[in-house]
C-alpha atoms as a PDB file:
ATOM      1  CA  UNK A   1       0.000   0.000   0.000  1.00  0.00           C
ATOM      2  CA  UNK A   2       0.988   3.503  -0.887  1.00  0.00           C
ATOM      3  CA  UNK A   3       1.116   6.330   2.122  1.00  0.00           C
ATOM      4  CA  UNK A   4      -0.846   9.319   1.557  1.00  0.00           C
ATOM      5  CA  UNK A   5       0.534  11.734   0.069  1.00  0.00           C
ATOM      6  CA  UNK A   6      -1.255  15.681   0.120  1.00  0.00           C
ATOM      7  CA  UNK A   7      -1.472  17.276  -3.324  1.00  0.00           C
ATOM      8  CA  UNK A   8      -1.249  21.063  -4.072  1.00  0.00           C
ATOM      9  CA  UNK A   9      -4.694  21.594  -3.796  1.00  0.00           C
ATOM     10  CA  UNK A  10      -5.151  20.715  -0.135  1.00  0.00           C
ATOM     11  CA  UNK A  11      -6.346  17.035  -1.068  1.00  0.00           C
ATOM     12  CA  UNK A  12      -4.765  14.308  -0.220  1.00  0.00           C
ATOM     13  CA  UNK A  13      -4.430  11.241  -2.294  1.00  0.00           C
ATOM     14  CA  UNK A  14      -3.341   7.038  -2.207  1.00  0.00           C
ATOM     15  CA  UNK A  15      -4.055   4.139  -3.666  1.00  0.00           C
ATOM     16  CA  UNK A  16      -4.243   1.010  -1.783  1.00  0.00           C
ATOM     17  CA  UNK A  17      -4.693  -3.170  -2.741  1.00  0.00           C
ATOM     18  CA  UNK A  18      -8.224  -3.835  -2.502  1.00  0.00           C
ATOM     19  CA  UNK A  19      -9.299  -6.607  -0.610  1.00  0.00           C
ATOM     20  CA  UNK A  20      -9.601  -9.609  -2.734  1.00  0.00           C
ATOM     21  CA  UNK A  21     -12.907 -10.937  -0.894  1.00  0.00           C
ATOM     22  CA  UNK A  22     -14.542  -7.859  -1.727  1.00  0.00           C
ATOM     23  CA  UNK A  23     -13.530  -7.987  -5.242  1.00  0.00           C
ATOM     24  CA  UNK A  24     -14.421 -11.570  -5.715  1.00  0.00           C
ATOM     25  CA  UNK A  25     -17.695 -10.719  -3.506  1.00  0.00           C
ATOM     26  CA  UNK A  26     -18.649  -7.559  -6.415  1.00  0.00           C
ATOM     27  CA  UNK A  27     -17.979  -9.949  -9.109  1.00  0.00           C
ATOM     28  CA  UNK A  28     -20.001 -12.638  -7.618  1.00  0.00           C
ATOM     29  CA  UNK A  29     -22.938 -10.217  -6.997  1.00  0.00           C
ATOM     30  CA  UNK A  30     -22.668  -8.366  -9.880  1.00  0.00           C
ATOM     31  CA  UNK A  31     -22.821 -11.821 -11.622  1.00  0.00           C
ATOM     32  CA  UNK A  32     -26.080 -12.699 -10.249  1.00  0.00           C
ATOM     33  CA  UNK A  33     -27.863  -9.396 -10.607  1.00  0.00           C
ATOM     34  CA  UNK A  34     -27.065 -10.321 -14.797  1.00  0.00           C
ATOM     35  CA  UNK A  35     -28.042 -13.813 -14.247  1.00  0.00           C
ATOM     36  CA  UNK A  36     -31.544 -12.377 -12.985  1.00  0.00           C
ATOM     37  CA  UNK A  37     -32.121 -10.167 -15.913  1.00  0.00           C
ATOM     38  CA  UNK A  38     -31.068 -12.909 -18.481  1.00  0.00           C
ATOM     39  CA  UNK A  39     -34.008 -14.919 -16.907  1.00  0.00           C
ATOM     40  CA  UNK A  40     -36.209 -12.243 -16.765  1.00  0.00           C
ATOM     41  CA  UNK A  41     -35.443 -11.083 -20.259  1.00  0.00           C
ATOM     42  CA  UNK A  42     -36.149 -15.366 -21.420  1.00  0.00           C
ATOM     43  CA  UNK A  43     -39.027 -15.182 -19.101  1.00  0.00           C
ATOM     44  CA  UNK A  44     -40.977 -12.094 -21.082  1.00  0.00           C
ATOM     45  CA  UNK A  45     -40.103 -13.445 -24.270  1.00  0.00           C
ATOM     46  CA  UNK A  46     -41.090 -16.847 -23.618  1.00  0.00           C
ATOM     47  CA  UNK A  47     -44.589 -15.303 -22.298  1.00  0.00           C
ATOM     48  CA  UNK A  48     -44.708 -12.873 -25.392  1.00  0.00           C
ATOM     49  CA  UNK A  49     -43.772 -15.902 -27.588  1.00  0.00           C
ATOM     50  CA  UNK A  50     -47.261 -18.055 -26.072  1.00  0.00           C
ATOM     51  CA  UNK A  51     -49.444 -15.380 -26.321  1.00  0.00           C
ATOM     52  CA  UNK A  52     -48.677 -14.795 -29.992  1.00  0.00           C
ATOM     53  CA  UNK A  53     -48.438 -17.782 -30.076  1.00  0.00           C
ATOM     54  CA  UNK A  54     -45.284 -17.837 -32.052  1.00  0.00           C
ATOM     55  CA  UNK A  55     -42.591 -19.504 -30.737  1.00  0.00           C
ATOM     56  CA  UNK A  56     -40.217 -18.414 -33.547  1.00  0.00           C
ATOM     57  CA  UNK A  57     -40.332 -14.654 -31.600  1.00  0.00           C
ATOM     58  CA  UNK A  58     -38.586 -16.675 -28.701  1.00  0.00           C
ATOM     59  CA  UNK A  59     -34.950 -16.470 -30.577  1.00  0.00           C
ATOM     60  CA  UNK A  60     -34.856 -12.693 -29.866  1.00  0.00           C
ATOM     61  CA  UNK A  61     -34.737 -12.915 -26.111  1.00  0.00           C
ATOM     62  CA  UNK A  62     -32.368 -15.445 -26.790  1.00  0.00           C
ATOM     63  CA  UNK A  63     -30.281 -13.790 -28.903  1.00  0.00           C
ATOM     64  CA  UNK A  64     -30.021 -10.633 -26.495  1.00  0.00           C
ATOM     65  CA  UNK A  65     -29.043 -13.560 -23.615  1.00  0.00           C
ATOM     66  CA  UNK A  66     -26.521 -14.754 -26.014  1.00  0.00           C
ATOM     67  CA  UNK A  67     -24.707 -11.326 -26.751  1.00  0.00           C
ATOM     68  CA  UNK A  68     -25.326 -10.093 -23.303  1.00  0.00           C
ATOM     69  CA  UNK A  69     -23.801 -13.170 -21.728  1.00  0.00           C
ATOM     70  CA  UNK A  70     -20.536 -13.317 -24.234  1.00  0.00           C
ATOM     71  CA  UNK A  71     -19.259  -9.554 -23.655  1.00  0.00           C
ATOM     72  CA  UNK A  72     -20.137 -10.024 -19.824  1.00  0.00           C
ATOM     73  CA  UNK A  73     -18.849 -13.335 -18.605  1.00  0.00           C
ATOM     74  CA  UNK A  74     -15.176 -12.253 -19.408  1.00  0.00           C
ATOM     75  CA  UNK A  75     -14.763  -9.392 -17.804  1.00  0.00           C
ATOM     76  CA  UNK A  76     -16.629 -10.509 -14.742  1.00  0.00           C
ATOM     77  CA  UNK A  77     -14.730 -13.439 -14.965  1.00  0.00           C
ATOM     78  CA  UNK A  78     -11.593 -10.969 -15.237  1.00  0.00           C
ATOM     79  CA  UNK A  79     -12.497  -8.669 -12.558  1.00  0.00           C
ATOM     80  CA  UNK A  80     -13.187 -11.412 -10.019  1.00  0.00           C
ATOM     81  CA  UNK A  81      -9.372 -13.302 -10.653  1.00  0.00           C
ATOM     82  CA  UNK A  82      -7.655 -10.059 -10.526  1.00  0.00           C
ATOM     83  CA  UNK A  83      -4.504 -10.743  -9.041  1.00  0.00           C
ATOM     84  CA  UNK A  84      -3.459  -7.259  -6.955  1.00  0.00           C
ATOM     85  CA  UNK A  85      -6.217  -5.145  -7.823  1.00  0.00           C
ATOM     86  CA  UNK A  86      -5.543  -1.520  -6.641  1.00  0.00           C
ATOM     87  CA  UNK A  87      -7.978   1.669  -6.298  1.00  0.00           C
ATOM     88  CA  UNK A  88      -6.796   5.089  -5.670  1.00  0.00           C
ATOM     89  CA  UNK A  89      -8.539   6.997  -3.394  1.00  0.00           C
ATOM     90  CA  UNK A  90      -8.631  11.156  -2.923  1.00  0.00           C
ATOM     91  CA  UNK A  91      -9.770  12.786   0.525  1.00  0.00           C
ATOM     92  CA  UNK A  92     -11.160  16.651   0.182  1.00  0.00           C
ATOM     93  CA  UNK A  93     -12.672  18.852   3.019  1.00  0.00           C
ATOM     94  CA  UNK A  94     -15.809  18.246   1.717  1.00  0.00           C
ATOM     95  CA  UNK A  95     -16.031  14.209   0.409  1.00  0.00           C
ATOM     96  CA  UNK A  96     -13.841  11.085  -0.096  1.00  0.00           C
ATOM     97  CA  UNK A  97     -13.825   9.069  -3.865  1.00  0.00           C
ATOM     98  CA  UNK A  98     -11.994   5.909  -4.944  1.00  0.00           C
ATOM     99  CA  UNK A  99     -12.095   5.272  -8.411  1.00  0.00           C
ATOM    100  CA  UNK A 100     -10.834   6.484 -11.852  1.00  0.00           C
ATOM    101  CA  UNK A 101     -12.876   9.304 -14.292  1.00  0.00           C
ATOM    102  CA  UNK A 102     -16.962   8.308 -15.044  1.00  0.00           C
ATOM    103  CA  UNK A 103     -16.574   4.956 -12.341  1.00  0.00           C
ATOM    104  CA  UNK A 104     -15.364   6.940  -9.712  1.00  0.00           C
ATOM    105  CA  UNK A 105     -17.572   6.651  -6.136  1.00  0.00           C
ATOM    106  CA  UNK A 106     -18.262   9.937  -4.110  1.00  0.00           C
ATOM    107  CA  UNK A 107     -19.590   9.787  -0.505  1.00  0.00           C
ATOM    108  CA  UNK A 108     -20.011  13.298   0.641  1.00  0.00           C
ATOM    109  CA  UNK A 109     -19.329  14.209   4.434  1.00  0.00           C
ATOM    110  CA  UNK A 110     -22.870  15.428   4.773  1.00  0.00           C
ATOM    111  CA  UNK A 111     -24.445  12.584   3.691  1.00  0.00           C
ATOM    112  CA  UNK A 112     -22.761  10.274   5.891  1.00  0.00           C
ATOM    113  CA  UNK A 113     -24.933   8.841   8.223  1.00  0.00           C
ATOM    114  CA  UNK A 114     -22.391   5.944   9.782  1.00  0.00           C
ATOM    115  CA  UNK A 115     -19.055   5.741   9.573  1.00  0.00           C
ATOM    116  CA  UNK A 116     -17.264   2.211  11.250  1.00  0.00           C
ATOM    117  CA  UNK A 117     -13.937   1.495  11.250  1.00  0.00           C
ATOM    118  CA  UNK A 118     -11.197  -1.566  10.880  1.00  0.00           C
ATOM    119  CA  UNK A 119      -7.590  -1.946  10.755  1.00  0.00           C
ATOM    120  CA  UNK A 120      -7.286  -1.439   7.260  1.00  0.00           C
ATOM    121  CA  UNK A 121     -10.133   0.098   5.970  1.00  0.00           C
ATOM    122  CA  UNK A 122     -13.500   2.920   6.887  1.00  0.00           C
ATOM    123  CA  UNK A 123     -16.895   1.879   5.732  1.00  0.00           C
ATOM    124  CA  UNK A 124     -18.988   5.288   5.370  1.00  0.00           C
ATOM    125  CA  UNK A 125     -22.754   4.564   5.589  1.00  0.00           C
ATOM    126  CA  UNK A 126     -25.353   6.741   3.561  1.00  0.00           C
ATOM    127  CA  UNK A 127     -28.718   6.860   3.285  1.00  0.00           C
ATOM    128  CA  UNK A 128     -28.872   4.075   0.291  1.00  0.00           C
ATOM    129  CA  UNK A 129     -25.158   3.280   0.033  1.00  0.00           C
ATOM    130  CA  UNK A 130     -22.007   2.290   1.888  1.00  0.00           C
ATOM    131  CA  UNK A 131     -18.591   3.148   0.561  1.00  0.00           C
ATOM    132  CA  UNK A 132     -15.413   0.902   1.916  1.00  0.00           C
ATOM    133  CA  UNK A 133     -12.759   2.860   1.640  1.00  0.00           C
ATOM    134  CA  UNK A 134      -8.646   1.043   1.727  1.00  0.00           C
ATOM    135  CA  UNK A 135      -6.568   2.810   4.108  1.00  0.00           C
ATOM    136  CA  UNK A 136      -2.554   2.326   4.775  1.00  0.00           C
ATOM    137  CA  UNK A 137      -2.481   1.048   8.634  1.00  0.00           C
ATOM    138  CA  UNK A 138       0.054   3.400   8.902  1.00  0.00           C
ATOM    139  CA  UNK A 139      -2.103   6.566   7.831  1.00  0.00           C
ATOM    140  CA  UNK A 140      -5.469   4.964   8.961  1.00  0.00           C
ATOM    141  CA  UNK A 141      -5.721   7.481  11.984  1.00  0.00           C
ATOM    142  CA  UNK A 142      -5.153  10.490  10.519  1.00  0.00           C
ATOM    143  CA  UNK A 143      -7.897   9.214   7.548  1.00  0.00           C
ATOM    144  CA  UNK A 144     -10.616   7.877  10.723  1.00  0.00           C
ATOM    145  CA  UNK A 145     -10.349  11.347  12.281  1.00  0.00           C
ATOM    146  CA  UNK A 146     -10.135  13.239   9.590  1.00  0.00           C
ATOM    147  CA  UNK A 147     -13.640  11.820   7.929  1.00  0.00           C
ATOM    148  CA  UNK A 148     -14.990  12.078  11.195  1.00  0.00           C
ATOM    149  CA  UNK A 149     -14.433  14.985  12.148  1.00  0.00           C
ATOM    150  CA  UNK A 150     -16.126  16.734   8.968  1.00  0.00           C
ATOM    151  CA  UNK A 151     -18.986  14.192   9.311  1.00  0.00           C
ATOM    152  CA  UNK A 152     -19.811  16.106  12.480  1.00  0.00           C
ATOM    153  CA  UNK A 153     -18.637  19.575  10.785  1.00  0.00           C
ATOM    154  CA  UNK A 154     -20.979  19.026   7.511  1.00  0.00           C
ATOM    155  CA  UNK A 155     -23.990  16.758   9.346  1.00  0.00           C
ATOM    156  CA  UNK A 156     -23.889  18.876  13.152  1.00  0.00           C
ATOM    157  CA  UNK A 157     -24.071  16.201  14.746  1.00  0.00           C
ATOM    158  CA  UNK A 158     -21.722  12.788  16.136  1.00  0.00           C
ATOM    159  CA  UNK A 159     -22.253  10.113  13.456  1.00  0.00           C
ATOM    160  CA  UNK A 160     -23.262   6.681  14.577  1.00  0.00           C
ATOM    161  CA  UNK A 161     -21.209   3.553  14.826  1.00  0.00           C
ATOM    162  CA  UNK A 162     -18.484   2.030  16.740  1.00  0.00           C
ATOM    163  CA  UNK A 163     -15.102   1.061  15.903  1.00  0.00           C
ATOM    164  CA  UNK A 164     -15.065  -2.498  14.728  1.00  0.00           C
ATOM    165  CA  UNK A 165     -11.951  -4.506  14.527  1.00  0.00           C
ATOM    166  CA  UNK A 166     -13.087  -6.880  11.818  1.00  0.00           C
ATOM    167  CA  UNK A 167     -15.444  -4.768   9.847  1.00  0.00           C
END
């Protein structure tokens, strides 16, 4: 893991090894959430197909499953193996991201509703979302106190949650 290093414009910036369980985890659930819509997609055209009552309609659907499943299974199969994935991570007065350009994940300080943290790593809670966040052990109190203490500055109040060792 890289330290943190502050940039000129007051942020701060790292980038840390993800944990491999949560990237297999993503990939896993990711996986399934596609699974459900290939089924669902099958499942409407197999219904459109018997009320028309042409089956030939049913190789549409299929097609889509076929396509769908052939650019998809790769890179989900590439994303879950990877060996030392990495994120990089930037910390601002105002909100933390990880992430790179139009995939990059914002949680803003005052949206935060929970924040726990681990020996490596600061979940943020929202009101729809978490957001782990990789920290260097050697930086990861500076980081803890830092996002807390603009959760209080931005919310006005103490945010909820205790420190858990194994988050």
């Amino acid at each position: 893991m890289d330290r943190i290093a502050r940039q000129p414009d007051g942020s701060y910036r790292w980038s840390c090894r993800v944990d491999p369980a949560a990237q297999r985890r993503d990939a896993e659930t990711a996986g399934l959430i596609l699974l459900i819509i290939l089924v669902l997609v099958l499942a409407a055209g197999a219904v459109i197909a018997a009320l028309t009552r042409s089956w030939d309609a049913l190789w549409i659907p299929a097609l889509v499953i076929a396509v769908v499943s052939a650019m998809s299974a790769p890179l989900l199969y590439l994303y879950g193996t990877a060996k030392e994935p990495r994120e990089q991570y930037e910390l601002t007065e105002h909100y933390v991201k990880s992430g790179y350009g139009r995939s990059a994940v914002y949680s803003v300080f005052s949206k935060v509703k929970t924040v726990a943290a681990a020996s490596d790593h600061i979940v943020l809670f929202g009101k729809n979302k978490s957001h782990r966040i990789q920290v260097p052990k050697e930086d990861m109190e500076f980081v803890r106190d830092f996002i807390l203490e603009r959760v209080r500055e931005e919310s006005g109040r103490r945010p909820s949650g205790p420190e858990r060792p194994g988050c």
